[in-house]
C-alpha atoms as a PDB file:
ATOM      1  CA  UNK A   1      -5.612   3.931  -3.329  1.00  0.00           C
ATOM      2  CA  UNK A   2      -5.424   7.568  -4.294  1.00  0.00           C
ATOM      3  CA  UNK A   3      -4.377   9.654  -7.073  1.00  0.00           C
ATOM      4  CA  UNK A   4      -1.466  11.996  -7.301  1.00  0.00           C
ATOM      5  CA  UNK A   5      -1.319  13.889 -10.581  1.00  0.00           C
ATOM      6  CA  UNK A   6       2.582  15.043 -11.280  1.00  0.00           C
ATOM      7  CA  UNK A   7       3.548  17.620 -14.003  1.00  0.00           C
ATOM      8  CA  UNK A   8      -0.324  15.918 -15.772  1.00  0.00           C
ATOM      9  CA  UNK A   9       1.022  12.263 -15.413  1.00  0.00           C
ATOM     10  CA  UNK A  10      -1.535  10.781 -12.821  1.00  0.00           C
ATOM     11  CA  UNK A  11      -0.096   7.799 -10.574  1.00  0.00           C
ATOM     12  CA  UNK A  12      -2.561   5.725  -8.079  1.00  0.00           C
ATOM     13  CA  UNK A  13      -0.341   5.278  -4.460  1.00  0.00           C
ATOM     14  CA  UNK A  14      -1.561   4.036  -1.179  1.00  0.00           C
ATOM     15  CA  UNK A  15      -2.252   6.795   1.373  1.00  0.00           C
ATOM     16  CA  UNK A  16       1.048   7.619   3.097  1.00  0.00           C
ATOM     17  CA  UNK A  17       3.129   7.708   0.474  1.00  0.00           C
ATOM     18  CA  UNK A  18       5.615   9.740   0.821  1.00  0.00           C
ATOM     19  CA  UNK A  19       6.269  12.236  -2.215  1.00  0.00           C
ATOM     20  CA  UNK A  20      10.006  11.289  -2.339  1.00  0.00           C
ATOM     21  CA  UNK A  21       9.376   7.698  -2.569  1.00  0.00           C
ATOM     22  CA  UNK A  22       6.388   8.264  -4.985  1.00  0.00           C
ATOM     23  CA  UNK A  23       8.886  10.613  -7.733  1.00  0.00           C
ATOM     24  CA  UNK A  24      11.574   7.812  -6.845  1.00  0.00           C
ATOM     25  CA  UNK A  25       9.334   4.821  -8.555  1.00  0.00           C
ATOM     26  CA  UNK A  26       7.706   6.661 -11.308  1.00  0.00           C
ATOM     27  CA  UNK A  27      10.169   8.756 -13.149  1.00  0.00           C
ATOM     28  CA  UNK A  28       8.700  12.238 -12.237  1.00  0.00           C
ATOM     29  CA  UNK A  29      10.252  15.787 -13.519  1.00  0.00           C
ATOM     30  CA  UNK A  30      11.356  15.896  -9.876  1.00  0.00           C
ATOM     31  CA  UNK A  31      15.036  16.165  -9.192  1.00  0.00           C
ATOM     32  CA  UNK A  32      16.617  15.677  -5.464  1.00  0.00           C
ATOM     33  CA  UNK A  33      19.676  16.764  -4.104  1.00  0.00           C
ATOM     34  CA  UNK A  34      19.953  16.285  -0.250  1.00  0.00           C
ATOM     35  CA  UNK A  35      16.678  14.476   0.205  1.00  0.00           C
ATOM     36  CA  UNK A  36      16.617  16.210   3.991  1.00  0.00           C
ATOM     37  CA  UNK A  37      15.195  19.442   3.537  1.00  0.00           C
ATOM     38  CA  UNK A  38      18.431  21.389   3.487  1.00  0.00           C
ATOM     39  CA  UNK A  39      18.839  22.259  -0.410  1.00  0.00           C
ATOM     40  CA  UNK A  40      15.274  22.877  -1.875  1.00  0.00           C
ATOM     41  CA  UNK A  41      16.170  21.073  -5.219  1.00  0.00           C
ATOM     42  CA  UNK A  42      12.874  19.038  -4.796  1.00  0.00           C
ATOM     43  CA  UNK A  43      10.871  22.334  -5.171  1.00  0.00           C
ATOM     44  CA  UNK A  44       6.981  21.367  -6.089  1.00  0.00           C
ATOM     45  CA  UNK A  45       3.956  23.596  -6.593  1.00  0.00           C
ATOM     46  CA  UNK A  46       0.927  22.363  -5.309  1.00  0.00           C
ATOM     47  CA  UNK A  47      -1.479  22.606  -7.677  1.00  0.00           C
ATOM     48  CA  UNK A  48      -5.130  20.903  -5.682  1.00  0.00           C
ATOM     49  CA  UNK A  49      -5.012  18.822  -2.558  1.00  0.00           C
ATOM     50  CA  UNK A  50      -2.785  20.919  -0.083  1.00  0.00           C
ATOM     51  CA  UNK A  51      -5.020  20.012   2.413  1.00  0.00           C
ATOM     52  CA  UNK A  52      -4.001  16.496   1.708  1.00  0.00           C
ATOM     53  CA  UNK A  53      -0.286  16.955   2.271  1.00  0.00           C
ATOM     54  CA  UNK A  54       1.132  16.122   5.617  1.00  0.00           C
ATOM     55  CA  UNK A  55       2.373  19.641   7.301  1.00  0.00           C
ATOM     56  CA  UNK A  56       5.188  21.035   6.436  1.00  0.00           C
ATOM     57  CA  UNK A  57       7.815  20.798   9.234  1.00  0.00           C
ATOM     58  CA  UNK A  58      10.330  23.139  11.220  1.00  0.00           C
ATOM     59  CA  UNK A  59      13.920  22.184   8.578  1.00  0.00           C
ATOM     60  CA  UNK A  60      10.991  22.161   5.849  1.00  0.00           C
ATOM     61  CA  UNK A  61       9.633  25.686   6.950  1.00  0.00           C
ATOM     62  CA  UNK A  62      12.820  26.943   7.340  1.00  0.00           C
ATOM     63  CA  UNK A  63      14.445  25.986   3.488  1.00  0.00           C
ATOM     64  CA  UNK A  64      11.003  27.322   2.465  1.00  0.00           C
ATOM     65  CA  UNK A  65      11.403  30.845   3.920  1.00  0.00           C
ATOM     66  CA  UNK A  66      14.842  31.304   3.042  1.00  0.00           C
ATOM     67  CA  UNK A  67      14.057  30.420  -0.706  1.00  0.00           C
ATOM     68  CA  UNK A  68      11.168  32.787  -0.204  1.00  0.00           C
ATOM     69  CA  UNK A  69       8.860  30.663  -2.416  1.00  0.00           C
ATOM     70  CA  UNK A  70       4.930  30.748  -2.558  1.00  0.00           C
ATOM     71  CA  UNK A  71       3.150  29.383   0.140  1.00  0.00           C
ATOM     72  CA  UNK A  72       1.794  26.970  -2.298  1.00  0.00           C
ATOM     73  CA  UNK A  73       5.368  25.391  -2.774  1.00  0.00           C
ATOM     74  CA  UNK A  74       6.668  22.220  -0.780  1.00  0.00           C
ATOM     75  CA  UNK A  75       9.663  20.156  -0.717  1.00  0.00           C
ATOM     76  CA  UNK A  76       8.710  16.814  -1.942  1.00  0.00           C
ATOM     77  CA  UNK A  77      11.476  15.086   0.238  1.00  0.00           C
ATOM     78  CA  UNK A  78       9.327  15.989   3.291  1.00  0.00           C
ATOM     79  CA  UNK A  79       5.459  15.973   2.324  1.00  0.00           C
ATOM     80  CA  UNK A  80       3.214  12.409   2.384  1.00  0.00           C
ATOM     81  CA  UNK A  81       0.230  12.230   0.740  1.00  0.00           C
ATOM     82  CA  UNK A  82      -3.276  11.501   2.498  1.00  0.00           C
ATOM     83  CA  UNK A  83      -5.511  12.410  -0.313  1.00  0.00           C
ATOM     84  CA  UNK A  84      -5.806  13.484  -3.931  1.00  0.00           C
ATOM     85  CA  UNK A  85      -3.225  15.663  -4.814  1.00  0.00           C
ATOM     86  CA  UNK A  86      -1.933  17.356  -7.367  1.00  0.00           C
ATOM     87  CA  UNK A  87       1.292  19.114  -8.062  1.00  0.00           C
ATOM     88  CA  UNK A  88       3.733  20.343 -10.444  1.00  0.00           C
ATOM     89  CA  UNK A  89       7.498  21.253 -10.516  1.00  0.00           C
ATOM     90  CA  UNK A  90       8.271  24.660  -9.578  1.00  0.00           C
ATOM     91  CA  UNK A  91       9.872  27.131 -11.661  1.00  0.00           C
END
């Protein structure tokens, strides 16, 4: 098991988790809208651990650059956890 720490609540998940399934099952400040990485409602800020993210994909890349957010931000409908993580929602 590993630890991802949301918004300071810290949840133990089995590596390759993905985020989306992980905010689904434990009530996380982390909204969805399209859940395909097309709207950029699940906007997170990664806080420690980017290294243990999977990468960040074309359609991911793509909603990223438009919204022109930090390159510490991810969409959590598209990133799995490997590692310790953690993250919080982005402004």
């Amino acid at each position: 098991m590993i630890t991802v720490t949301i918004a300071g609540r810290t949840i133990e998940v089995a590596t390759g988790t993905t985020m989306q399934h992980i905010c689904d099952e434990h009530d996380t400040p982390v909204r969805f809208g399209c859940r395909a990485a097309r709207c950029g409602a699940c906007m997170i800020k990664v806080i420690a651990g980017a290294d243990n993210l999977s990468p960040a994909g074309p359609d991911e890349r793509a909603v990223l650059d438009v919204l022109a957010w930090s390159p510490d931000c991810r969409l959590a409908c598209q990133a799995t956890v490997f590692g310790t993580v953690t993250i919080d929602v982005a402004d």
